[in-house]
C-alpha atoms as a PDB file:
ATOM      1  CA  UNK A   1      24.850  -5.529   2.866  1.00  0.00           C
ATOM      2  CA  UNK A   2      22.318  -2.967   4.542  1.00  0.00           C
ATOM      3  CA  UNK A   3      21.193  -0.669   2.242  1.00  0.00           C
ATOM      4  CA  UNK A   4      20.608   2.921   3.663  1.00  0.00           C
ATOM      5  CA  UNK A   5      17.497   5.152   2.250  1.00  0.00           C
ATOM      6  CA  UNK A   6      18.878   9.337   1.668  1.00  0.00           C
ATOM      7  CA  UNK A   7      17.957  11.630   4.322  1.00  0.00           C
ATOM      8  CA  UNK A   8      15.188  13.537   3.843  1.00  0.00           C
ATOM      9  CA  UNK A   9      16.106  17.499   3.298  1.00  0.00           C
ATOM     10  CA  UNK A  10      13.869  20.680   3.219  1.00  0.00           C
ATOM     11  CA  UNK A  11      12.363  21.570   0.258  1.00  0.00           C
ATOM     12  CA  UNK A  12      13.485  24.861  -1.260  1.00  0.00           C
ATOM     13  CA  UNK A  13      11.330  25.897  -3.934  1.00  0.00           C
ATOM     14  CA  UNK A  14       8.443  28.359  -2.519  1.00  0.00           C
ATOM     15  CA  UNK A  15       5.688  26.197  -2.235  1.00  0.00           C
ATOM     16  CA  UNK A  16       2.937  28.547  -4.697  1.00  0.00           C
ATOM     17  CA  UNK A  17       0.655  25.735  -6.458  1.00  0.00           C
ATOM     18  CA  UNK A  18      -1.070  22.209  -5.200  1.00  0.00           C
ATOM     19  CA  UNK A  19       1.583  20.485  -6.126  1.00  0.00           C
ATOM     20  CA  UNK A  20       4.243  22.158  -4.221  1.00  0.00           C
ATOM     21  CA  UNK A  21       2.103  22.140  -1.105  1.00  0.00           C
ATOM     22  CA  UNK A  22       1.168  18.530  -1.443  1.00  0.00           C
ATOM     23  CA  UNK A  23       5.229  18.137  -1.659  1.00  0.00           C
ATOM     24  CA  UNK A  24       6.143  20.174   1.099  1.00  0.00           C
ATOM     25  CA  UNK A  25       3.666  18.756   3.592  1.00  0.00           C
ATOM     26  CA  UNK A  26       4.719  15.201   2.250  1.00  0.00           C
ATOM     27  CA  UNK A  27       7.828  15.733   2.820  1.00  0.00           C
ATOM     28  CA  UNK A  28       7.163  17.448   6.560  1.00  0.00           C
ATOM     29  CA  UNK A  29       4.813  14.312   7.268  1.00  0.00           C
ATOM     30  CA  UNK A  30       7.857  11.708   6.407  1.00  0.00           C
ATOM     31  CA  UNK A  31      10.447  13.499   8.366  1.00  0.00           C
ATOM     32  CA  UNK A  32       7.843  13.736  11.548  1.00  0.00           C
ATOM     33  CA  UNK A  33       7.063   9.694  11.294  1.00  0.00           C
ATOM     34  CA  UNK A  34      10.542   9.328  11.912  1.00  0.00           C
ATOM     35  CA  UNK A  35      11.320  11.293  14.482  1.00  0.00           C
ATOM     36  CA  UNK A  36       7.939   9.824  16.373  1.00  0.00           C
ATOM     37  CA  UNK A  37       9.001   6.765  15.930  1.00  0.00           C
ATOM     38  CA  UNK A  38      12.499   7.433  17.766  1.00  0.00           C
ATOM     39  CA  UNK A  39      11.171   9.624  20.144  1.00  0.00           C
ATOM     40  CA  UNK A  40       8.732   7.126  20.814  1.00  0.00           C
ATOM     41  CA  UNK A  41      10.894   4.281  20.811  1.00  0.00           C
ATOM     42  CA  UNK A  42       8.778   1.927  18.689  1.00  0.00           C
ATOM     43  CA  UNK A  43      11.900   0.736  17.471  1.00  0.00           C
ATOM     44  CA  UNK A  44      15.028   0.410  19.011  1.00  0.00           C
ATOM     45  CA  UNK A  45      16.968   3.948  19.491  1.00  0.00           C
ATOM     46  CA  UNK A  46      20.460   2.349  17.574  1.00  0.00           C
ATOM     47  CA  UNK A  47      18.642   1.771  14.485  1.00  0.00           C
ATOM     48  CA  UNK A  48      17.961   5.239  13.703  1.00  0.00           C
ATOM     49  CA  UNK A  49      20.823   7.576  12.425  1.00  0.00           C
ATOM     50  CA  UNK A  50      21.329  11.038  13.411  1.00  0.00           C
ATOM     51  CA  UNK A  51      20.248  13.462   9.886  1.00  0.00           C
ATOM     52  CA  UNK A  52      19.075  16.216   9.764  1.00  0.00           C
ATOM     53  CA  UNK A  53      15.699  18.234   8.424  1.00  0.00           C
ATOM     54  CA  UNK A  54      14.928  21.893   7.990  1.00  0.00           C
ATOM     55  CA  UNK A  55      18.897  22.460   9.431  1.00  0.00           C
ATOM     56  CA  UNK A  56      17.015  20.588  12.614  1.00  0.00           C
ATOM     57  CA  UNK A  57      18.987  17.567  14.260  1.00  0.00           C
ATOM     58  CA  UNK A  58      16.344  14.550  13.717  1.00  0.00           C
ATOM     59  CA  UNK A  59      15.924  10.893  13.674  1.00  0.00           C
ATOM     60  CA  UNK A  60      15.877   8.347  10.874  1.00  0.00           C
ATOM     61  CA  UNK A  61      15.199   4.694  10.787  1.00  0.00           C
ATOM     62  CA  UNK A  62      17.751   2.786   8.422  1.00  0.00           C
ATOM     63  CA  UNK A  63      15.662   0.294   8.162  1.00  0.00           C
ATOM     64  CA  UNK A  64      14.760  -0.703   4.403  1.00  0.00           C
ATOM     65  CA  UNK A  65      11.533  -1.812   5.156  1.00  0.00           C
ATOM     66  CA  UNK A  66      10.542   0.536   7.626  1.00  0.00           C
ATOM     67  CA  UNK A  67      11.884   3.590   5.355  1.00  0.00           C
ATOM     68  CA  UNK A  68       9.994   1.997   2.252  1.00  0.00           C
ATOM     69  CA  UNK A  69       6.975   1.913   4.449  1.00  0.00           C
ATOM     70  CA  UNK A  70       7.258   5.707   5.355  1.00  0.00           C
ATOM     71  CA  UNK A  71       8.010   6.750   1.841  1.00  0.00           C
ATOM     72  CA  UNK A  72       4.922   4.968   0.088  1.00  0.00           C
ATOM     73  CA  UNK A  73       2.483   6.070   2.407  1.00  0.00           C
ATOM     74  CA  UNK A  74       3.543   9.532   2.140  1.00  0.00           C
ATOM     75  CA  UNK A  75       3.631   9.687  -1.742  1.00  0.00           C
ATOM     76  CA  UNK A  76       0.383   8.430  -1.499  1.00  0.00           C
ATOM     77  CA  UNK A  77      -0.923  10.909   1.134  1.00  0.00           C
ATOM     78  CA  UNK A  78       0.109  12.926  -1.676  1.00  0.00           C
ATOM     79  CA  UNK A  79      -1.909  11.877  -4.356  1.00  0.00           C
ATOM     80  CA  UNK A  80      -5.018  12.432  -2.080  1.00  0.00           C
ATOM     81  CA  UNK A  81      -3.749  15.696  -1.384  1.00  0.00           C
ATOM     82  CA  UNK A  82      -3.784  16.742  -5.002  1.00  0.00           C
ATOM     83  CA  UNK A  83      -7.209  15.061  -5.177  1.00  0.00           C
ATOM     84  CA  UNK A  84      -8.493  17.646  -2.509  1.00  0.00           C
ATOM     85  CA  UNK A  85     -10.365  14.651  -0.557  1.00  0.00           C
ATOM     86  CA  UNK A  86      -7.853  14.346   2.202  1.00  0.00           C
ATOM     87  CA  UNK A  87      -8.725  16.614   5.789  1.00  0.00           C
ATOM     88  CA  UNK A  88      -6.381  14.666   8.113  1.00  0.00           C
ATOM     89  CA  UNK A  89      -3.551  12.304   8.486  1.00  0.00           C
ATOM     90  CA  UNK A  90      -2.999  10.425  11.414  1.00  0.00           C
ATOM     91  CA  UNK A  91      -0.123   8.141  12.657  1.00  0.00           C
ATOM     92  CA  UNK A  92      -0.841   5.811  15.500  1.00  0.00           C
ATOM     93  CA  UNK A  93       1.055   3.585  17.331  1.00  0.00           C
ATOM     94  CA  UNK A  94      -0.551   0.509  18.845  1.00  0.00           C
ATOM     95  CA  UNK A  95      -0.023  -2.673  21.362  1.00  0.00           C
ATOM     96  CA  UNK A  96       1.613  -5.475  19.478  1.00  0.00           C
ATOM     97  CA  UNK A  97      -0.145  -7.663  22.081  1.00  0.00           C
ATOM     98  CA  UNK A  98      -3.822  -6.148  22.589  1.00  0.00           C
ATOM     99  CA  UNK A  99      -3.581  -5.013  19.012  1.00  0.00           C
ATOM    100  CA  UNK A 100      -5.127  -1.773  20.628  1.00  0.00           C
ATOM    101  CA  UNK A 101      -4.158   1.843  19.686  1.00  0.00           C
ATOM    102  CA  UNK A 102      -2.301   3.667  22.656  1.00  0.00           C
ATOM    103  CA  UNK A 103      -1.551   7.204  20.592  1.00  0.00           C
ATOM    104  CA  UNK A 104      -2.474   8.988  17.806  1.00  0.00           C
ATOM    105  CA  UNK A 105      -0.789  12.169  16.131  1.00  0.00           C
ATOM    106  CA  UNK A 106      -2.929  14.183  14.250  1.00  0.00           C
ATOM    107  CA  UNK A 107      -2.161  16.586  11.346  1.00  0.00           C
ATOM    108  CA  UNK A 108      -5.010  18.436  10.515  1.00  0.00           C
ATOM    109  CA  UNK A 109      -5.378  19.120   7.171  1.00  0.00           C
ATOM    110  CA  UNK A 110      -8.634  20.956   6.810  1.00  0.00           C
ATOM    111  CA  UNK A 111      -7.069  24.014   6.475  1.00  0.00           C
ATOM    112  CA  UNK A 112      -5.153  22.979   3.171  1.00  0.00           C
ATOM    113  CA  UNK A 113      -6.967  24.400  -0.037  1.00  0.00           C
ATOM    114  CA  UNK A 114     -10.003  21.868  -2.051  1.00  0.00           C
ATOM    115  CA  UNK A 115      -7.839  20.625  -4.865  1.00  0.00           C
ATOM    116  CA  UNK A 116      -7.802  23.947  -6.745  1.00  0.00           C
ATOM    117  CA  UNK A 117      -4.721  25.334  -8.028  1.00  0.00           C
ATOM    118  CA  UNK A 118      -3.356  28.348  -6.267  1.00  0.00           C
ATOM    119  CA  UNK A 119      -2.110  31.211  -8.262  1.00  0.00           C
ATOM    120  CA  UNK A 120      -1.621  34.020  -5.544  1.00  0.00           C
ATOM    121  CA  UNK A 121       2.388  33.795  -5.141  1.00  0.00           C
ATOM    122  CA  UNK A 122       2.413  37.656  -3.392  1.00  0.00           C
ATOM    123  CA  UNK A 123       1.012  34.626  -0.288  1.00  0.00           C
ATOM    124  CA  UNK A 124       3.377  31.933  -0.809  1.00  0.00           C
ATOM    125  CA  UNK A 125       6.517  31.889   1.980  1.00  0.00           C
ATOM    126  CA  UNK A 126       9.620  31.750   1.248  1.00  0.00           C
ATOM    127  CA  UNK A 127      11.746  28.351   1.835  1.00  0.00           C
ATOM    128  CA  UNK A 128      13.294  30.010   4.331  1.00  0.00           C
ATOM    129  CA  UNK A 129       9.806  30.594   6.178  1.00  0.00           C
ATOM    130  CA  UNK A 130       8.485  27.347   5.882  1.00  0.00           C
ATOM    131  CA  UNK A 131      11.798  25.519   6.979  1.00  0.00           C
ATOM    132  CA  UNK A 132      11.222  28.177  10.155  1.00  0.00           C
ATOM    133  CA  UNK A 133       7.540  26.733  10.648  1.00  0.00           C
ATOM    134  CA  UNK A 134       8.914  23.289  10.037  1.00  0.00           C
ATOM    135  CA  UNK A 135      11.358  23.403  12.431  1.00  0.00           C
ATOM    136  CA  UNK A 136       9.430  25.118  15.366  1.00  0.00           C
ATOM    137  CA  UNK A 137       7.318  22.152  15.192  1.00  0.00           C
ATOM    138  CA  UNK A 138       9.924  19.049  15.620  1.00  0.00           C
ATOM    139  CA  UNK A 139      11.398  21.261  17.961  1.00  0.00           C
ATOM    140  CA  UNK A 140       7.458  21.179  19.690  1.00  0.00           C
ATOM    141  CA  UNK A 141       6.761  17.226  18.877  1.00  0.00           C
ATOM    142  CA  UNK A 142       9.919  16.749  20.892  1.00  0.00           C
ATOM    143  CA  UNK A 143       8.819  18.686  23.321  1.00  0.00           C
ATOM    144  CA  UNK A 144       5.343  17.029  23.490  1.00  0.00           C
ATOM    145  CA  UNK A 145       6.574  13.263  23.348  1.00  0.00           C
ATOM    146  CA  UNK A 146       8.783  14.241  26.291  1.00  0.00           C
ATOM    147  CA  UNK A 147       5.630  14.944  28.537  1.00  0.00           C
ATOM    148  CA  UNK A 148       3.354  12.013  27.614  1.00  0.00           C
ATOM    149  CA  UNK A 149       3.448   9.332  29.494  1.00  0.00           C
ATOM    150  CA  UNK A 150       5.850   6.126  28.565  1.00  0.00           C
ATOM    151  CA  UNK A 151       4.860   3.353  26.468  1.00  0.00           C
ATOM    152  CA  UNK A 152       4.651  -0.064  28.666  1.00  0.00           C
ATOM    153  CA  UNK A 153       7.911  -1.387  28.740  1.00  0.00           C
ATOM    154  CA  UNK A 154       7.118  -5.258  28.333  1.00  0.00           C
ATOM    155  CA  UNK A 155       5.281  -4.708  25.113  1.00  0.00           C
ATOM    156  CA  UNK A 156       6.206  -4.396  21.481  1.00  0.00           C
ATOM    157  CA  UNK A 157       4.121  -1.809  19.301  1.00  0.00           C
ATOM    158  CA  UNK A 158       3.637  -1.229  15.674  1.00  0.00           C
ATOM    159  CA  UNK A 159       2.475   1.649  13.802  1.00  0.00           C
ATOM    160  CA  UNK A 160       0.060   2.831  11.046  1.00  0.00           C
ATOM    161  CA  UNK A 161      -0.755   5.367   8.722  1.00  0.00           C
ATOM    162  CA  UNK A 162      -4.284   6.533   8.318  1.00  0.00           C
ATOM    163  CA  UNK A 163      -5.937   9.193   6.592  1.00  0.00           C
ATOM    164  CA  UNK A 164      -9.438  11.077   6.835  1.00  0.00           C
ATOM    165  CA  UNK A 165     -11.513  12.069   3.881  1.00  0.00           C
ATOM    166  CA  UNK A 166     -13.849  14.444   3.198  1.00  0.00           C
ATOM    167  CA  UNK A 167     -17.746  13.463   3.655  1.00  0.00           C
ATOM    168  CA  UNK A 168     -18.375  14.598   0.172  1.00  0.00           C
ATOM    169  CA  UNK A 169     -15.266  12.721  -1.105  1.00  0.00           C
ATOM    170  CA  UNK A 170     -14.884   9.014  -2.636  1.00  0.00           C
ATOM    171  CA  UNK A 171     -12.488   6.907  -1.008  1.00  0.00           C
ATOM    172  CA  UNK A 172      -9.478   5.781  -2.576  1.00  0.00           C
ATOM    173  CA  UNK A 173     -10.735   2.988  -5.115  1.00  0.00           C
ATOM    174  CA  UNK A 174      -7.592   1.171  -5.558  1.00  0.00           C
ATOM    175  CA  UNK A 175      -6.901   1.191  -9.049  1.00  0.00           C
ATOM    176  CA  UNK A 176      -3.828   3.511  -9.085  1.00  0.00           C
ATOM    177  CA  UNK A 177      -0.646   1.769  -7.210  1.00  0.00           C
ATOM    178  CA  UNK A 178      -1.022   4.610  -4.851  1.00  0.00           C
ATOM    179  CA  UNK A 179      -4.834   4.477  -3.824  1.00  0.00           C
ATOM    180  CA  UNK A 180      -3.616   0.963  -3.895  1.00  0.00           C
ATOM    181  CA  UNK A 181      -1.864   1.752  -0.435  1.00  0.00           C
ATOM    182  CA  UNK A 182      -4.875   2.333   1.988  1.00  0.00           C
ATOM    183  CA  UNK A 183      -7.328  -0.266   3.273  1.00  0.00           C
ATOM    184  CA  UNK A 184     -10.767   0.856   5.034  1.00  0.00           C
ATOM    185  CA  UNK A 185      -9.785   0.939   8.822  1.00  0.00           C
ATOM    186  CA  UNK A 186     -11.538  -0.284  11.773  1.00  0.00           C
ATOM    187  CA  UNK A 187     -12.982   2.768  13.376  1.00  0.00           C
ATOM    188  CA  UNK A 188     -11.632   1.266  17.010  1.00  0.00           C
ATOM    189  CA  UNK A 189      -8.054   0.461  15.883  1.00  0.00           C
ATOM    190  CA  UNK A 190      -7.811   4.203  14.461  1.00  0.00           C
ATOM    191  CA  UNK A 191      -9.917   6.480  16.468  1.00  0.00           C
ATOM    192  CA  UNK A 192      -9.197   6.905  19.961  1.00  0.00           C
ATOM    193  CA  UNK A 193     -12.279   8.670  20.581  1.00  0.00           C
ATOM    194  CA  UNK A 194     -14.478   6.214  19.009  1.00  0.00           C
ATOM    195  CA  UNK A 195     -15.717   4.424  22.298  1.00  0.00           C
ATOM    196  CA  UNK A 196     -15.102   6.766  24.757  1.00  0.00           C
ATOM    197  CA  UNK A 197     -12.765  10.156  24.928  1.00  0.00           C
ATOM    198  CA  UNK A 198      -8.768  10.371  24.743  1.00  0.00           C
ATOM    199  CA  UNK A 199      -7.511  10.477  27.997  1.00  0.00           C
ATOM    200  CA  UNK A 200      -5.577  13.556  27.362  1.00  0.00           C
ATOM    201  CA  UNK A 201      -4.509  15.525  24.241  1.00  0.00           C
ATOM    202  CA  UNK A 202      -1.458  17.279  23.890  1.00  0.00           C
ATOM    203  CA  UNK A 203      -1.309  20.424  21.373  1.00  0.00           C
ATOM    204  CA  UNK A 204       1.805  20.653  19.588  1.00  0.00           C
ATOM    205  CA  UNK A 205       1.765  23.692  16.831  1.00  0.00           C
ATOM    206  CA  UNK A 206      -0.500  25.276  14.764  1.00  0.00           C
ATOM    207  CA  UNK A 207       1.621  26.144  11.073  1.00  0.00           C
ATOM    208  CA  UNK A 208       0.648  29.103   8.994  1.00  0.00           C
ATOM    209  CA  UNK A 209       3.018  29.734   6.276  1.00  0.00           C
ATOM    210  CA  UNK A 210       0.751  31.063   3.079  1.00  0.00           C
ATOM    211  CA  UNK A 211      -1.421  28.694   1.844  1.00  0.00           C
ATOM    212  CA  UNK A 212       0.180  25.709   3.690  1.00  0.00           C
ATOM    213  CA  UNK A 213      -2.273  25.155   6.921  1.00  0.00           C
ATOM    214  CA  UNK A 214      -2.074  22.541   9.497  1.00  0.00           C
ATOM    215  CA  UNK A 215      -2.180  21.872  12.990  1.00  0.00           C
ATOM    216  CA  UNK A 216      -0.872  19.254  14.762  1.00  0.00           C
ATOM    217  CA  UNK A 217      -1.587  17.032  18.262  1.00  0.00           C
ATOM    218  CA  UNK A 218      -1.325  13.856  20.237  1.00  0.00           C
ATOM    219  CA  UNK A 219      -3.750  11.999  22.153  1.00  0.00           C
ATOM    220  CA  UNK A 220      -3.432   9.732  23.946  1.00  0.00           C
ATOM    221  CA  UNK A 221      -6.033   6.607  24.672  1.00  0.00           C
ATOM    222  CA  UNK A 222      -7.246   5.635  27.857  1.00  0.00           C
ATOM    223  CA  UNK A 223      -6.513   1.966  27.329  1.00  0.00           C
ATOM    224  CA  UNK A 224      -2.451   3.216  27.395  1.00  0.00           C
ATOM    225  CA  UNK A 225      -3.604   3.422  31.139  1.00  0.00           C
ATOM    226  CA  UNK A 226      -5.416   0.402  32.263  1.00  0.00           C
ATOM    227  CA  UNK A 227      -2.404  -1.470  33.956  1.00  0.00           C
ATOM    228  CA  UNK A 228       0.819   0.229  35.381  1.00  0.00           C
ATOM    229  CA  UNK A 229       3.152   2.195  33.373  1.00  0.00           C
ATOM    230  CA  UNK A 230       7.254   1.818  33.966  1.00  0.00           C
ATOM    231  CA  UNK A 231       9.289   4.221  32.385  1.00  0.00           C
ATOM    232  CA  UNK A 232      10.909   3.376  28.655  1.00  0.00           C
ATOM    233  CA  UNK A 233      13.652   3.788  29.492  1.00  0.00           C
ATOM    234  CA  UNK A 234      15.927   2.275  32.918  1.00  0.00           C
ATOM    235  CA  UNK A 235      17.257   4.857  35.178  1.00  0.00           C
END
């Protein structure tokens, strides 16, 4: 028997302390992996099911272990949120058979506040703002992953989750279950600038909505283009 993990829906409370922002950008952050992962077609299209997020038609794997995945690393995104050591969140998605990146989407997080509490609720949006901000962005991702150029079609890709701390910051020791979650990357399997530039980047949206700041893009590495490219997808 498959078992099927809920869709994920828009938060509704205003999002006015740490806490609620960590939430509402941890819940933005798993919604988004799935949809890149469809629109991307790192798995095949069939096994995702048609939900929908911020009343926007999305993607999401029904995959157990794929969905677990998704969920862990974003509760534990969260818990470095809260810690005020986190500045960005990455997800890239890399060659099965070179075991080399080929894209990387980038939420910026610098913007978010240090770890301190905030009190000022005149500045927090409404849920009805943020689901607006929310959903002009998957309506922008789509948009974006429809102009990059196609994965290779004879090759099989996987995807990870990384995150970027502050310089001032510890990172995660392990001895919570979530710190427990990340492993210290190799800077060339994570940053596609680390040897030489991204071939291109592709801006998706900047989101403003109180004290919930980010900014998201996709680059794209130049190895993605060092033999020829078919489409994904057969005419």
């Amino acid at each position: 028997m498959t078992t099927f993990s809920a869709p994920v829906t828009a938060p509704r409370s205003m999002p006015n302390n740490q806490s609620a922002l960590a939430a509402s950008f941890t819940n933005f952050l798993t919604v988004s992996i799935h949809q890149i992962l469809f629109l991307r077609s790192v798995y095949p299209r069939a096994t995702f099911l048609p939900v929908r997020a911020y009343n926007y038609p999305v993607r999401q794997s029904r995959h157990p272990k794929v969905c677990d995945y998704i969920n862990d690393a974003s509760i534990a995104v969260g818990t470095e949120i809260l810690k005020g050591t986190i500045t960005a969140v990455s997800i890239i998605i890399s060659s099965l058979r070179t075991n080399q990146p080929l894209e990387r989407y980038a939420f910026d997080l610098s913007g978010f506040p240090p770890g301190v509490p905030v009190t000022d609720r005149a500045s927090a949006p409404t849920s009805v703002d943020l689901e607006a901000q929310f959903r002009a962005c998957l309506a922008r991702l789509a948009s974006a992953c429809a102009r990059l150029t196609p994965l290779p079609r004879d090759d099989e890709f996987s995807f990870t989750v990384c995150i970027e701390v502050r310089e001032d910051a510890l990172p995660p020791a392990g001895t919570t279950t979530e710190e427990q979650t990340w492993i210290v990357a190799e800077p060339d399997k994570v940053h596609l600038r680390s040897c030489t530039a991204p071939y291109s980047t592709v801006p998706v949206r900047r989101v403003e909505a109180g004290e919930l700041r980010l900014e998201l893009w996709v680059e794209e590495a130049r190895q993605k283009f060092n033999e020829p490219v078919d489409s994904e997808h057969p005419p």
